[in-house]
N, C-alpha and C. Protein backbone atom coordinates (compact mmCIF):
# COMPACT_ATOMS: atom_id res chain seq x y z
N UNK A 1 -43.47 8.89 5.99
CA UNK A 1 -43.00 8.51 7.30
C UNK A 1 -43.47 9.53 8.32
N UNK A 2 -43.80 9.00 9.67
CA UNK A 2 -44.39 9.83 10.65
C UNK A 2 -43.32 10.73 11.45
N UNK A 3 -43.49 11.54 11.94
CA UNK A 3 -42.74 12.46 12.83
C UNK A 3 -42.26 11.68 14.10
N UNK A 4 -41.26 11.48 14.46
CA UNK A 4 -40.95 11.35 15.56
C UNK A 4 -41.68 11.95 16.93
N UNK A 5 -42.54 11.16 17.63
CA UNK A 5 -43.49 11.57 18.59
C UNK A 5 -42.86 12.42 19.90
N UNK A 6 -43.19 12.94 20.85
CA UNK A 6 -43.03 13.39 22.18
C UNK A 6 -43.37 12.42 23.16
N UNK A 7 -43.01 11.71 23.58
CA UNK A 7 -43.57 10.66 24.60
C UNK A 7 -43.35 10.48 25.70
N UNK A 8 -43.83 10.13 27.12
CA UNK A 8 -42.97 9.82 28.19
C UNK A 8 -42.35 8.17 28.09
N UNK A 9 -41.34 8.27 28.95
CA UNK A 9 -40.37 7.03 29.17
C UNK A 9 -41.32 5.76 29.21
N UNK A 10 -42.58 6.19 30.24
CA UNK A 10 -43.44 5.13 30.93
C UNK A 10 -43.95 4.49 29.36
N UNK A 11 -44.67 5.63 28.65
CA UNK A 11 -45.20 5.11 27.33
C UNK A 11 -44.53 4.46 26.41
N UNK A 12 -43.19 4.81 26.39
CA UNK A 12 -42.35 3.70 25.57
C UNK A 12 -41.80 2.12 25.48
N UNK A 13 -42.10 2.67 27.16
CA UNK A 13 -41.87 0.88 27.83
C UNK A 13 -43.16 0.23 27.70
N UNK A 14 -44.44 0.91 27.75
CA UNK A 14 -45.72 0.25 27.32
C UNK A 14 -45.69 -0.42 25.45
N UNK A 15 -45.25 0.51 25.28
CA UNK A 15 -45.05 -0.10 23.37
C UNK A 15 -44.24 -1.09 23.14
N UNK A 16 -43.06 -1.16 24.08
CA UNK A 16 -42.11 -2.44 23.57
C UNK A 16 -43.00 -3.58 24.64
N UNK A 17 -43.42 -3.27 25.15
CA UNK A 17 -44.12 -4.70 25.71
C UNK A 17 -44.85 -4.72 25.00
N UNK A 18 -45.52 -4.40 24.41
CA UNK A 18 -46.47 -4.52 23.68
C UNK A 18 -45.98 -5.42 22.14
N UNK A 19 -44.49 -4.99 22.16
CA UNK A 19 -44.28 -5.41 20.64
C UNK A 19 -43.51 -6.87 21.28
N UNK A 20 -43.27 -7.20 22.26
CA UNK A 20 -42.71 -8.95 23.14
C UNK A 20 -41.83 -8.52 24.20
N UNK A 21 -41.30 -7.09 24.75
CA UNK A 21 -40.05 -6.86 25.38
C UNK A 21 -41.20 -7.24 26.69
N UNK A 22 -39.75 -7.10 27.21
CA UNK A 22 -40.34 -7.91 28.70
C UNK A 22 -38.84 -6.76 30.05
N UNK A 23 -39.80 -6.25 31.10
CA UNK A 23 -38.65 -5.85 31.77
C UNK A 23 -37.64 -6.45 32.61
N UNK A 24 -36.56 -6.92 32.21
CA UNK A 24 -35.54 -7.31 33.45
C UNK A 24 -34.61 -6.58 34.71
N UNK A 25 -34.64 -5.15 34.26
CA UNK A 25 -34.29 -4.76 35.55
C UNK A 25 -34.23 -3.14 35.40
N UNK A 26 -34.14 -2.51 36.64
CA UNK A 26 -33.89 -0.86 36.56
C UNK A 26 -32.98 -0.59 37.26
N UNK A 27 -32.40 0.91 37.09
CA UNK A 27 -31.28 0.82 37.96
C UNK A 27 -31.90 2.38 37.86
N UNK A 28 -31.80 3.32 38.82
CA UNK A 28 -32.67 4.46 38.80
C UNK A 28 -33.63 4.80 38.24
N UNK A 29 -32.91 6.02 37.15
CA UNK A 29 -34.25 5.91 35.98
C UNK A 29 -34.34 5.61 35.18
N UNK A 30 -33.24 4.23 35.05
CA UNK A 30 -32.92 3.88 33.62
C UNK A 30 -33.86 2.40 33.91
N UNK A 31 -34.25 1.94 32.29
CA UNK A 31 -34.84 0.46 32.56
C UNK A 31 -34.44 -0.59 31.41
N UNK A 32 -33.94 -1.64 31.69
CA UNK A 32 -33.17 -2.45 30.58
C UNK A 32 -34.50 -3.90 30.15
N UNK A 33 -35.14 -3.42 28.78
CA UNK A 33 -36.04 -4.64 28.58
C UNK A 33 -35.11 -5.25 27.21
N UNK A 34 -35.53 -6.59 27.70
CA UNK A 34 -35.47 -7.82 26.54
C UNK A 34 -36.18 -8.47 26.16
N UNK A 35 -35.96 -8.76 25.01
CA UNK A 35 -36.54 -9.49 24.03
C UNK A 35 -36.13 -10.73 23.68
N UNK A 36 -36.56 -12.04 22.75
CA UNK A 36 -36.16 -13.50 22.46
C UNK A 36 -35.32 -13.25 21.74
N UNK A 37 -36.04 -12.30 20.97
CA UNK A 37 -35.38 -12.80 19.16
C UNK A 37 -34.85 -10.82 18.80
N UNK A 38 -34.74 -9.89 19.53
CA UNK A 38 -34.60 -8.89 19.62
C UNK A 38 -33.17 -8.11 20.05
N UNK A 39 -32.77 -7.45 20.02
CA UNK A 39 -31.69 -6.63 20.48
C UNK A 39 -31.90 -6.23 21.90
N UNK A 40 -31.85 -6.02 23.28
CA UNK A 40 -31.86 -4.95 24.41
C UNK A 40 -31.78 -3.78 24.48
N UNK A 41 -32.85 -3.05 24.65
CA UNK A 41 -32.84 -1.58 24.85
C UNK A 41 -33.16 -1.12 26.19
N UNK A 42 -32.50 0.12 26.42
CA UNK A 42 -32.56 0.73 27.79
C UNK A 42 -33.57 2.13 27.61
N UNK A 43 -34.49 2.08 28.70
CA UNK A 43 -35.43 3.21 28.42
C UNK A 43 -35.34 4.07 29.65
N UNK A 44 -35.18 5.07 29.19
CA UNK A 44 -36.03 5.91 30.50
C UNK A 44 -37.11 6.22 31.34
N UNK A 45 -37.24 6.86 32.56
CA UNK A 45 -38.63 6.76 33.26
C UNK A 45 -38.73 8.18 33.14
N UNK A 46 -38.04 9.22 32.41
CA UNK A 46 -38.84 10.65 32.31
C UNK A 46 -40.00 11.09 32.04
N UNK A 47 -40.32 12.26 32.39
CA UNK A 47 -41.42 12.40 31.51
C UNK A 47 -41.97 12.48 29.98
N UNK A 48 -40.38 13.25 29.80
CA UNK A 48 -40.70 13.36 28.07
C UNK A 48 -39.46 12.59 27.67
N UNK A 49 -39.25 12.03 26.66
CA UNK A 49 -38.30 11.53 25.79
C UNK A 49 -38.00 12.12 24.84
N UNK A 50 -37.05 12.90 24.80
CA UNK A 50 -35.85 13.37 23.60
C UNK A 50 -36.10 12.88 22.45
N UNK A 51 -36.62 13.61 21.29
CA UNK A 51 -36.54 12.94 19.85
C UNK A 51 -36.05 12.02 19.43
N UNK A 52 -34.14 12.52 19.49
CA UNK A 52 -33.39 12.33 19.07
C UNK A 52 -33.14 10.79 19.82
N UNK A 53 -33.54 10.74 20.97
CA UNK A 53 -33.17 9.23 22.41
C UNK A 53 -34.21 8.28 21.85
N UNK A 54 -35.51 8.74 21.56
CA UNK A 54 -36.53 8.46 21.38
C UNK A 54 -36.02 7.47 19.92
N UNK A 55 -35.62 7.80 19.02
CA UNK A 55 -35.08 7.49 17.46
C UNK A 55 -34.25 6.67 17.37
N UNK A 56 -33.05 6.74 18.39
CA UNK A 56 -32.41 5.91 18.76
C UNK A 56 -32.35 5.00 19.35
N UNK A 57 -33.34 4.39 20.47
CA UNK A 57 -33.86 3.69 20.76
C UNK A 57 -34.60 2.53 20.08
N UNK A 58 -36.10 3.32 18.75
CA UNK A 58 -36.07 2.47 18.30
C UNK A 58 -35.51 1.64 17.18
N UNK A 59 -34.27 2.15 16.87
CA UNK A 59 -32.80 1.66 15.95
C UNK A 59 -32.68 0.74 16.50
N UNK A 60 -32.32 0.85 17.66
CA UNK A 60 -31.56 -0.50 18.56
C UNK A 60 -32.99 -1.43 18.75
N UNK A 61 -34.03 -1.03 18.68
CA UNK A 61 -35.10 -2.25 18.48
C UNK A 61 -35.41 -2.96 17.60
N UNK A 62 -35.05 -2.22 16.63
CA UNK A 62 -35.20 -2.23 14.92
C UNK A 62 -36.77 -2.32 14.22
N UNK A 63 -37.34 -1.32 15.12
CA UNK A 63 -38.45 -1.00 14.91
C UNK A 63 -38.61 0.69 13.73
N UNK A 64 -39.41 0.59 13.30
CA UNK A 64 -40.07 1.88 12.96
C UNK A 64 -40.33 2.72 13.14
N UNK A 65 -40.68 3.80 13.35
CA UNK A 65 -41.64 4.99 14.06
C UNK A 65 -42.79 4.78 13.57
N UNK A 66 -43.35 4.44 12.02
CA UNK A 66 -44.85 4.21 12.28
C UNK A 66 -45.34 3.05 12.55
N UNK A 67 -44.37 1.91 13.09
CA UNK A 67 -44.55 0.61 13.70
C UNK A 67 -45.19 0.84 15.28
N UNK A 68 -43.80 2.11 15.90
CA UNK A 68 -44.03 2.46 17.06
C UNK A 68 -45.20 3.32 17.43
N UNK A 69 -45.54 4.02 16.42
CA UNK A 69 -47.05 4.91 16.71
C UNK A 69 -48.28 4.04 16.70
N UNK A 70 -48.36 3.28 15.78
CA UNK A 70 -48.81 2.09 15.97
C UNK A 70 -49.14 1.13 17.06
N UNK A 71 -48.19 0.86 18.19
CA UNK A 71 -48.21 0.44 18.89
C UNK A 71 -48.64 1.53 20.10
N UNK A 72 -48.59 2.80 20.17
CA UNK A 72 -49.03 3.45 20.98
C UNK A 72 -50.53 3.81 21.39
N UNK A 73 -51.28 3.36 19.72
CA UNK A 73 -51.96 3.43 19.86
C UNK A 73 -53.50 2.24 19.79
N UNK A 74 -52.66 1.44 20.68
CA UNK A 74 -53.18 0.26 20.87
C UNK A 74 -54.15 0.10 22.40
């Protein structure tokens, strides 16, 4: 299993679109995307993302980390 990456907020929201999320709305620096057939996750617009936020996040997607590296590097 891969390491949990360093990423910014912007790049995370590029990967879940990437995997069908779609954005419905922001409210500062927070951003709430959905999915059809998926759970809702809220992302940040920081620069870096927290491991630990980062991990948790993709729980609530029910994605992977080497699903998500994967997708980063698309």
């Amino acid at each position: 299993m891969t390491d949990v990456p360093v990423v910014s907020g912007r790049d995370v929201i590029r990967a879940l679109e990437r995997l069908g999320y779609y954005v419905r709305r922001q409210k500062g620096s927070h951003v709430r995307l959905y999915h059809e057939a998926r759970p809702p996750v809220t992302v940040t617009t920081a620069k870096t993302v927290k491991r630990g936020t980062l991990k948790n996040i993709l729980r609530s997607a029910g994605i992977d980390v080497d699903e998500f590296v994967g997708l980063l590097k698309c």
